[in-house]
PDB file of N, CA and C in Angstrom:
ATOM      1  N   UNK A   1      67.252  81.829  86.061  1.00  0.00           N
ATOM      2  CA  UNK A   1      66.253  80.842  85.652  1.00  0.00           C
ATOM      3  C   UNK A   1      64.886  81.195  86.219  1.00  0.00           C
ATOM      4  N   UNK A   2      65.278  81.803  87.471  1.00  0.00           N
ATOM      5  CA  UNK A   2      63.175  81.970  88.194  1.00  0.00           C
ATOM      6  C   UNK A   2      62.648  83.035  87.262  1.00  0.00           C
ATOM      7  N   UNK A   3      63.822  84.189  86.952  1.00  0.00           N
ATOM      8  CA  UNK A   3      62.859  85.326  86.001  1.00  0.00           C
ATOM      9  C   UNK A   3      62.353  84.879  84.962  1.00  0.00           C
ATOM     10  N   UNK A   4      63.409  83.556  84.330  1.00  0.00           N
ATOM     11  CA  UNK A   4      62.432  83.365  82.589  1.00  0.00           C
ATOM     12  C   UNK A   4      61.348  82.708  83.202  1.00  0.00           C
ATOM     13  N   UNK A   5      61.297  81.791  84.251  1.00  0.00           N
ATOM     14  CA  UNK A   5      60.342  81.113  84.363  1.00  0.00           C
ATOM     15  C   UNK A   5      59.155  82.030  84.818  1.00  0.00           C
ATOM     16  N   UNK A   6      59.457  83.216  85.855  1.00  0.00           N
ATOM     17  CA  UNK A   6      57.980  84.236  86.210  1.00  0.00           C
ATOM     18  C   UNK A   6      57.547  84.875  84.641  1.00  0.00           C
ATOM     19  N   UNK A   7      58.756  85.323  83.534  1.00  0.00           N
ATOM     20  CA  UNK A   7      58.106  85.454  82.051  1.00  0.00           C
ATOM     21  C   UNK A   7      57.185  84.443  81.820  1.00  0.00           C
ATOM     22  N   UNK A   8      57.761  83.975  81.478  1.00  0.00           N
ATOM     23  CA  UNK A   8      56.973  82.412  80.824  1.00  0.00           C
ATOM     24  C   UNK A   8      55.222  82.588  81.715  1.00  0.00           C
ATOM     25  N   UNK A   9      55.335  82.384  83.201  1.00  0.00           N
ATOM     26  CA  UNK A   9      53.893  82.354  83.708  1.00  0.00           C
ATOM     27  C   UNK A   9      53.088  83.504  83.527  1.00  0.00           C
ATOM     28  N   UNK A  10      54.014  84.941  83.277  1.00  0.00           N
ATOM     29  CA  UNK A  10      53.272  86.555  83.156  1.00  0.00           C
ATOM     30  C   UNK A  10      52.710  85.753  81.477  1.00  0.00           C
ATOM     31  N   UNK A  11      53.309  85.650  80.618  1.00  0.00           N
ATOM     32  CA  UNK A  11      52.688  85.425  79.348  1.00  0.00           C
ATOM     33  C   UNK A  11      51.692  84.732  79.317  1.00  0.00           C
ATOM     34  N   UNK A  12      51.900  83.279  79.954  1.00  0.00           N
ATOM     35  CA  UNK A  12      50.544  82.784  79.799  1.00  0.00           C
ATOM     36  C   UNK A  12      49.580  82.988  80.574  1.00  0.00           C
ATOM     37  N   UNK A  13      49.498  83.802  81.617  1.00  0.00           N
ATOM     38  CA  UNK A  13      48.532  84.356  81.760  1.00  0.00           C
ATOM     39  C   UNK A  13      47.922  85.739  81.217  1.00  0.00           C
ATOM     40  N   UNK A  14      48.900  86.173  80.784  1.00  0.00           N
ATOM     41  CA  UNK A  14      48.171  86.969  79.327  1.00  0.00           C
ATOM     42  C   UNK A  14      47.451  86.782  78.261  1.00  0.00           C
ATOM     43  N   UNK A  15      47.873  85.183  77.821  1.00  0.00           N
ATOM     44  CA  UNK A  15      46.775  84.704  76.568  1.00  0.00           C
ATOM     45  C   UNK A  15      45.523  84.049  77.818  1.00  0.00           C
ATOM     46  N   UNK A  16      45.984  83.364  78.676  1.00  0.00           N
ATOM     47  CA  UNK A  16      44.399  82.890  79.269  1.00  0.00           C
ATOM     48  C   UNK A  16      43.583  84.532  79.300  1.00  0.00           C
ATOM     49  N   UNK A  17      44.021  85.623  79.565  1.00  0.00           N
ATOM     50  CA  UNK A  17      43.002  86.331  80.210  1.00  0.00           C
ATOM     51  C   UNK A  17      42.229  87.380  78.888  1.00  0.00           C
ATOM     52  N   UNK A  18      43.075  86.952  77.742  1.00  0.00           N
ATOM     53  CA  UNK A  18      42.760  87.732  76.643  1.00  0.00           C
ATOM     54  C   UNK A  18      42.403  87.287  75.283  1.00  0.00           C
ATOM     55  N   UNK A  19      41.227  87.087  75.217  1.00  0.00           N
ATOM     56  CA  UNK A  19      40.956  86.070  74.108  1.00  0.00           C
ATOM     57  C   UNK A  19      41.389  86.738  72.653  1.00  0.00           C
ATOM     58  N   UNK A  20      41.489  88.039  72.838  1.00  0.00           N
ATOM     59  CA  UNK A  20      41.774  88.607  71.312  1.00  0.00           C
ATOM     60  C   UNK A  20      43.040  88.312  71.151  1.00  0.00           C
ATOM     61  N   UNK A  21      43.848  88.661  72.011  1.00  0.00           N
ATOM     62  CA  UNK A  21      45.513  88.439  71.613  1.00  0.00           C
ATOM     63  C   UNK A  21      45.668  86.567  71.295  1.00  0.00           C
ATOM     64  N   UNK A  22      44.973  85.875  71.854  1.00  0.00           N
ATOM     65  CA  UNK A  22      44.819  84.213  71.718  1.00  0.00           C
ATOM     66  C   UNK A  22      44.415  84.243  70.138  1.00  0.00           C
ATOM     67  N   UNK A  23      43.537  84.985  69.851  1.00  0.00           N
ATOM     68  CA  UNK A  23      42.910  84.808  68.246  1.00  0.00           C
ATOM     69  C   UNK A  23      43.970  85.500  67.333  1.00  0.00           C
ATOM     70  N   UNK A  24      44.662  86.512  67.596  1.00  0.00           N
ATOM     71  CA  UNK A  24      45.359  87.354  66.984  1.00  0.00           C
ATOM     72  C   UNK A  24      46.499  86.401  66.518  1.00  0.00           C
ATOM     73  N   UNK A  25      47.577  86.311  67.712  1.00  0.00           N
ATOM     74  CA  UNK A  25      48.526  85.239  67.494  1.00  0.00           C
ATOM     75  C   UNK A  25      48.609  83.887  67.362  1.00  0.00           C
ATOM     76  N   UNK A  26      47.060  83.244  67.134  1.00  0.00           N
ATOM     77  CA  UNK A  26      46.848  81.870  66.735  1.00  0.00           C
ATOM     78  C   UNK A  26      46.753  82.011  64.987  1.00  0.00           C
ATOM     79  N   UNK A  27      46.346  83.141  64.784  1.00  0.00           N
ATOM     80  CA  UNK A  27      46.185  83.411  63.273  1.00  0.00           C
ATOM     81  C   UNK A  27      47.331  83.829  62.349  1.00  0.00           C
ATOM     82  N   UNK A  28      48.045  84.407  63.345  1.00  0.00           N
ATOM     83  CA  UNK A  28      49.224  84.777  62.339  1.00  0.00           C
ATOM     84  C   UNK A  28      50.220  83.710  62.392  1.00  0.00           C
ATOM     85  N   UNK A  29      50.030  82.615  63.241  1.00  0.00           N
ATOM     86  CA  UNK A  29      50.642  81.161  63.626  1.00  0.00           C
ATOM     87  C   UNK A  29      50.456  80.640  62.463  1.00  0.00           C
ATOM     88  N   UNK A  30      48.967  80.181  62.305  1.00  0.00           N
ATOM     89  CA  UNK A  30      48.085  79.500  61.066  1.00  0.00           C
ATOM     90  C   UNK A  30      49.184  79.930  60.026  1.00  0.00           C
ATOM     91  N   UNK A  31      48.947  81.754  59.201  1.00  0.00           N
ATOM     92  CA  UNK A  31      49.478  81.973  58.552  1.00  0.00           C
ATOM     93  C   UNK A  31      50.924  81.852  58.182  1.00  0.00           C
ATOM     94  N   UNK A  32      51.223  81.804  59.222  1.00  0.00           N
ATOM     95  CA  UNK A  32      52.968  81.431  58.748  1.00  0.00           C
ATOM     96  C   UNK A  32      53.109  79.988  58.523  1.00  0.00           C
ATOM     97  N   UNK A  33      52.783  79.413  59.281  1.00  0.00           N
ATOM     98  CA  UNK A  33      52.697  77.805  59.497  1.00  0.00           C
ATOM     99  C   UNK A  33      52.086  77.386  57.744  1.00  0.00           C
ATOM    100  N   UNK A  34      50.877  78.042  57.210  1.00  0.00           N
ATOM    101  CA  UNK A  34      50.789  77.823  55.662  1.00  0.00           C
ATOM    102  C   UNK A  34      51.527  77.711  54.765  1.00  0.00           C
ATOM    103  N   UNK A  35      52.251  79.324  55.467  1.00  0.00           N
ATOM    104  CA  UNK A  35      53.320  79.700  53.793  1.00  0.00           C
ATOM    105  C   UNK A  35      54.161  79.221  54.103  1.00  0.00           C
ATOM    106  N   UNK A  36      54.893  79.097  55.109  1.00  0.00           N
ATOM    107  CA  UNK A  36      56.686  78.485  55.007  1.00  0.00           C
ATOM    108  C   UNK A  36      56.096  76.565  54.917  1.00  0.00           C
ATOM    109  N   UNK A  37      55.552  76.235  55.573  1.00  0.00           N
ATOM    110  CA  UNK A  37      55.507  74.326  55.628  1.00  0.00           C
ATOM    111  C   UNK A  37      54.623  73.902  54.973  1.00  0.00           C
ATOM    112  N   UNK A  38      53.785  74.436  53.996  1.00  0.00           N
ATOM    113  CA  UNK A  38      52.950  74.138  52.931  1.00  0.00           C
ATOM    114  C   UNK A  38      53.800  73.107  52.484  1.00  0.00           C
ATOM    115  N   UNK A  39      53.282  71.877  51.555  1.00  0.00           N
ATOM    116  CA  UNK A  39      53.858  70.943  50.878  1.00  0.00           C
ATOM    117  C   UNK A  39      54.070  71.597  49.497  1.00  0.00           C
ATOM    118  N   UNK A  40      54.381  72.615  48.675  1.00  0.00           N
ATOM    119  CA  UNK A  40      54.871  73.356  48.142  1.00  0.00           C
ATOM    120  C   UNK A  40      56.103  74.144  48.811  1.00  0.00           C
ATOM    121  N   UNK A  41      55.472  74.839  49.471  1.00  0.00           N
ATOM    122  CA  UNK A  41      56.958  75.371  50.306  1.00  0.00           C
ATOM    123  C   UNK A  41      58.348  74.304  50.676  1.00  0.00           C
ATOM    124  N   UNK A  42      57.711  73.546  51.388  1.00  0.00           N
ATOM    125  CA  UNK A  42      58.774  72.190  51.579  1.00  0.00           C
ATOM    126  C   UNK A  42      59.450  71.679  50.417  1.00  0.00           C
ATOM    127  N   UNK A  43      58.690  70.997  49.612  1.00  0.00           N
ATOM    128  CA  UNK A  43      59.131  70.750  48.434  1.00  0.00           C
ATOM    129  C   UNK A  43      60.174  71.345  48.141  1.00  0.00           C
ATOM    130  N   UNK A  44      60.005  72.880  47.599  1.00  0.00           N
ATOM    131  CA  UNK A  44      60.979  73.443  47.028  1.00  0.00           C
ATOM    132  C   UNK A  44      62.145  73.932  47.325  1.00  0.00           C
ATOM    133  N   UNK A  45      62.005  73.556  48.902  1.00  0.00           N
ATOM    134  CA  UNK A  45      63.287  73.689  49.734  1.00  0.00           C
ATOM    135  C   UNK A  45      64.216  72.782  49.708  1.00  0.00           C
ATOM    136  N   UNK A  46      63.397  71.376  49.919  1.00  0.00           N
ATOM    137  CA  UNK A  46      64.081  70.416  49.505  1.00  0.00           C
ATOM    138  C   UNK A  46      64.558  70.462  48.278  1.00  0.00           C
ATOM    139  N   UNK A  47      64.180  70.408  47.351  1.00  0.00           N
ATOM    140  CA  UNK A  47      64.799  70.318  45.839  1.00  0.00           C
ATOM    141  C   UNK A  47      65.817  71.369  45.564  1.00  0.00           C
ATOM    142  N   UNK A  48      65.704  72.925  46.358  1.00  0.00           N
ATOM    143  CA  UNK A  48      66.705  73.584  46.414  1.00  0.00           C
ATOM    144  C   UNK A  48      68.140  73.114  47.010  1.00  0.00           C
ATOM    145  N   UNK A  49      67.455  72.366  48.347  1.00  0.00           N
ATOM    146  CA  UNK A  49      68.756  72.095  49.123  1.00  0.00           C
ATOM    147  C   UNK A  49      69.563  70.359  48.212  1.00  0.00           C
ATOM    148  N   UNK A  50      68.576  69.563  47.675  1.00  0.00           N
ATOM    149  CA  UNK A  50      69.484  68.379  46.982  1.00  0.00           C
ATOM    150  C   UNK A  50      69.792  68.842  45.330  1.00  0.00           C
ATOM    151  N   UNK A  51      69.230  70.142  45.038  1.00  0.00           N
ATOM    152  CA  UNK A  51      69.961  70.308  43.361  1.00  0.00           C
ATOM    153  C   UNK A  51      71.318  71.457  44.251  1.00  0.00           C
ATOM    154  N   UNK A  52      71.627  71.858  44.727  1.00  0.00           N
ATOM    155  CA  UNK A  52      72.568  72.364  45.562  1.00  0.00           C
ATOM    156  C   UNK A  52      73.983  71.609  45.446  1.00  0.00           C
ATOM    157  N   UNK A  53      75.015  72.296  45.404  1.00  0.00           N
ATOM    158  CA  UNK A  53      76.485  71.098  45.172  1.00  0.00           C
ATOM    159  C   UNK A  53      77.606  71.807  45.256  1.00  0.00           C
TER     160      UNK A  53
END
């Protein structure tokens, strides 16, 4: 448990000290976060998963 937890603190102090990797992986966040949970995307998951039987 202390090693995930010294991970966990090495990482975030990797995004505090690096603003590009903060912009980098906030953007490709954004982007995924668009395409998969878009209210289109959802939608059609749902309707996949209740026309399903």
């Amino acid at each position: 448990m202390v090693r995930k937890a010294e991970e966990i603190a090495h990482a975030l102090k990797r995004l505090k000290d690096d603003p590009h990797l903060r912009e980098r992986l906030g953007r490709a966040a954004r982007k995924r976060i668009e395409k998969n949970f878009s209210l289109v995307a959802v939608a059609a998951a749902l309707d996949c998963l209740l026309t399903k039987r």
